[in-house]
Protein backbone atom coordinates (compact mmCIF):
# COMPACT_ATOMS: atom_id res chain seq x y z
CA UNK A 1 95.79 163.50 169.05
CA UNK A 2 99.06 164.95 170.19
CA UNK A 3 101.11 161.89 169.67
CA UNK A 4 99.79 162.14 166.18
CA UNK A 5 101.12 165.91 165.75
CA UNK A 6 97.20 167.01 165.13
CA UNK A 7 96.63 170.45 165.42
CA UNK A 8 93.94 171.34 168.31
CA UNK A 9 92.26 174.54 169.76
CA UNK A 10 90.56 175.26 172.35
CA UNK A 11 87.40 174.52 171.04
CA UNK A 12 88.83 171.14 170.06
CA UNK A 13 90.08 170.19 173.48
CA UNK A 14 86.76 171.97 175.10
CA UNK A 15 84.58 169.70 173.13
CA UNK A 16 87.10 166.58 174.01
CA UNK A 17 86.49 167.78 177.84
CA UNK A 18 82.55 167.69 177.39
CA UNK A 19 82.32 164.64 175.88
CA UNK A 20 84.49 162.67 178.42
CA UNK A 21 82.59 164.53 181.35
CA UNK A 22 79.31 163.05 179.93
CA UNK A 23 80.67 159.84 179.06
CA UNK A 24 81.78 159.31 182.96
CA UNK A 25 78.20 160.71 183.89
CA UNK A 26 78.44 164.72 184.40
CA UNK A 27 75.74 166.59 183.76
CA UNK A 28 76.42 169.42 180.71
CA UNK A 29 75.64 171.73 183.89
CA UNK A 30 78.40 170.08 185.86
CA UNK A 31 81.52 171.34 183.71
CA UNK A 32 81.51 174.30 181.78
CA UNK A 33 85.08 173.74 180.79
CA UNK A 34 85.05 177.33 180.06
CA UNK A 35 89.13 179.42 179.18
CA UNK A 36 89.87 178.90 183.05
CA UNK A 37 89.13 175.37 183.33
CA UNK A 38 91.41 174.50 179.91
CA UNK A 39 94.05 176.96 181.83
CA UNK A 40 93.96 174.94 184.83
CA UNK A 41 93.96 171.88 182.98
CA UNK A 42 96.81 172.51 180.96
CA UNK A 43 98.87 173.97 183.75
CA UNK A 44 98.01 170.79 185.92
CA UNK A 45 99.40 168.42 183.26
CA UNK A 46 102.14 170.46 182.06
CA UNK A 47 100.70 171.42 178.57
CA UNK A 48 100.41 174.13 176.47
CA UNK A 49 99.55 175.40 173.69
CA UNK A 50 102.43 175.74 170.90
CA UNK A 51 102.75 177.34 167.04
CA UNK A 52 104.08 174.32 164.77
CA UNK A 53 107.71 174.60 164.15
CA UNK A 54 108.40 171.87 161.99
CA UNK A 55 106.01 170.16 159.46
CA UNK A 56 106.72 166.88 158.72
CA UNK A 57 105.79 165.45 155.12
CA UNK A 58 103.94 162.23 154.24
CA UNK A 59 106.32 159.76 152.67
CA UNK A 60 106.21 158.67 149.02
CA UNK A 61 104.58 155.26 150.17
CA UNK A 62 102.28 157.36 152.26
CA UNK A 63 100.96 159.22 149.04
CA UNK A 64 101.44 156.03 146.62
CA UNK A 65 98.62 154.37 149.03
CA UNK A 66 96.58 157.20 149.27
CA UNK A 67 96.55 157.51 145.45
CA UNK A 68 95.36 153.75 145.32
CA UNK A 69 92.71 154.62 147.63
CA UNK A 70 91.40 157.34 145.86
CA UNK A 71 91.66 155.46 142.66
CA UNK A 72 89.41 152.09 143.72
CA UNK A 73 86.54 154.59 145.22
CA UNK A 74 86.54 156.69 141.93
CA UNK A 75 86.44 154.11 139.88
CA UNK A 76 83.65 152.30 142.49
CA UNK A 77 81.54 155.18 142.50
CA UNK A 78 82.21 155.17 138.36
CA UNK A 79 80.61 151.61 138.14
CA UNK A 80 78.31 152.22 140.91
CA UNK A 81 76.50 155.06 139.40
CA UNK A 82 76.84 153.84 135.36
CA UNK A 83 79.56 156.46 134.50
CA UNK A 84 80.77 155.69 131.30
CA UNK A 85 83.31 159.01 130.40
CA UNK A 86 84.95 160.40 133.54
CA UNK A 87 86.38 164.56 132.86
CA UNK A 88 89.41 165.79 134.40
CA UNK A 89 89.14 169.65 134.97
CA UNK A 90 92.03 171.16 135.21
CA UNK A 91 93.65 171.79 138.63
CA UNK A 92 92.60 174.61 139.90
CA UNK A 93 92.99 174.91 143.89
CA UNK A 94 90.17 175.72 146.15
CA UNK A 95 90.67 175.94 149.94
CA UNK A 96 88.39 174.17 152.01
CA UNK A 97 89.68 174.18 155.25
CA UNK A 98 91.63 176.21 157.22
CA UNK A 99 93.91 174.16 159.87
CA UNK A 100 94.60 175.15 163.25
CA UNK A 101 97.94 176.23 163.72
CA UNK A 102 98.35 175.21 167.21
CA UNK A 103 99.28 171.85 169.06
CA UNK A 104 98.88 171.20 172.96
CA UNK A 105 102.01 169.59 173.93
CA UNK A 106 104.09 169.57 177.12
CA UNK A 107 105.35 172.52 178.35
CA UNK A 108 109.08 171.83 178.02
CA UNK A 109 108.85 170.23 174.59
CA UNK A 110 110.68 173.28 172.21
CA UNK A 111 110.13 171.75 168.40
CA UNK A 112 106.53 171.12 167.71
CA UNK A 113 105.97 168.30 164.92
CA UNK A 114 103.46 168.86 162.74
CA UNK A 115 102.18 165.56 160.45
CA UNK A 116 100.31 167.74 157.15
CA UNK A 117 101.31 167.73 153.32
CA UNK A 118 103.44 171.24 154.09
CA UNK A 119 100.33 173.43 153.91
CA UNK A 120 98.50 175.05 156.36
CA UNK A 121 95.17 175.32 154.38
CA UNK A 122 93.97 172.27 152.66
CA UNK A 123 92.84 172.29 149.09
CA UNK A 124 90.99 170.38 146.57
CA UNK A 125 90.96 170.54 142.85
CA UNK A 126 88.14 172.19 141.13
């Protein structure tokens, strides 16, 4: 997830922890991964925790696909479900989702990448 510049907490990388300990055959009993374990963790590979610096912005290709996308499952659901007259309402934002605002990245590393559309909440149009 880091390579990708995907925020994480530590709920995230908790969660991450738990699901790798049972997938190797750990008990849920076995590893808390409670604050101290994530401390240890991150201080034994080097990571930590870091506020986004830069925010880097999906290219016009990026957001001409995505608009395809969007368009071919609209217009599937549309034929799927007999819609004959599709409405637009007018664009009013609604936030949906709040984004974490932290990475875990190496401990060295000073500019902290961030792939998102430039906002830290993420909308959708009502």
């Amino acid at each position: 997830m880091r390579k990708d510049g995907i925020p994480e907490t530590y709920a995230m990388l908790r969660m991450m922890a738990l699901e790798t300990a049972i997938d190797v055959g750990l008990s849920e009993y076995e590893l808390k991964a409670c604050w101290h374990w994530i401390h240890g963790f991150k201080k034994r590979h080097g990571l930590t925790f870091r506020a986004k610096t830069r925010i880097g912005q999906d290219s016009n290709e990026d957001g001409a696909a995505m608009l395809a996308d969007f368009s071919e499952r609209v217009l599937l659901s549309a034929m799927t479900n007999d819609v004959e007259t599709i409405y637009n309402a007018d664009q009013t934002a609604v936030n949906y989702e709040y984004l974490p605002t932290k990475t875990l990245n190496p401990t060295k590393e000073n500019t902290v990448w961030v792939k998102c559309a430039g906002k830290t909440k993420e909308r959708a149009t009502a």
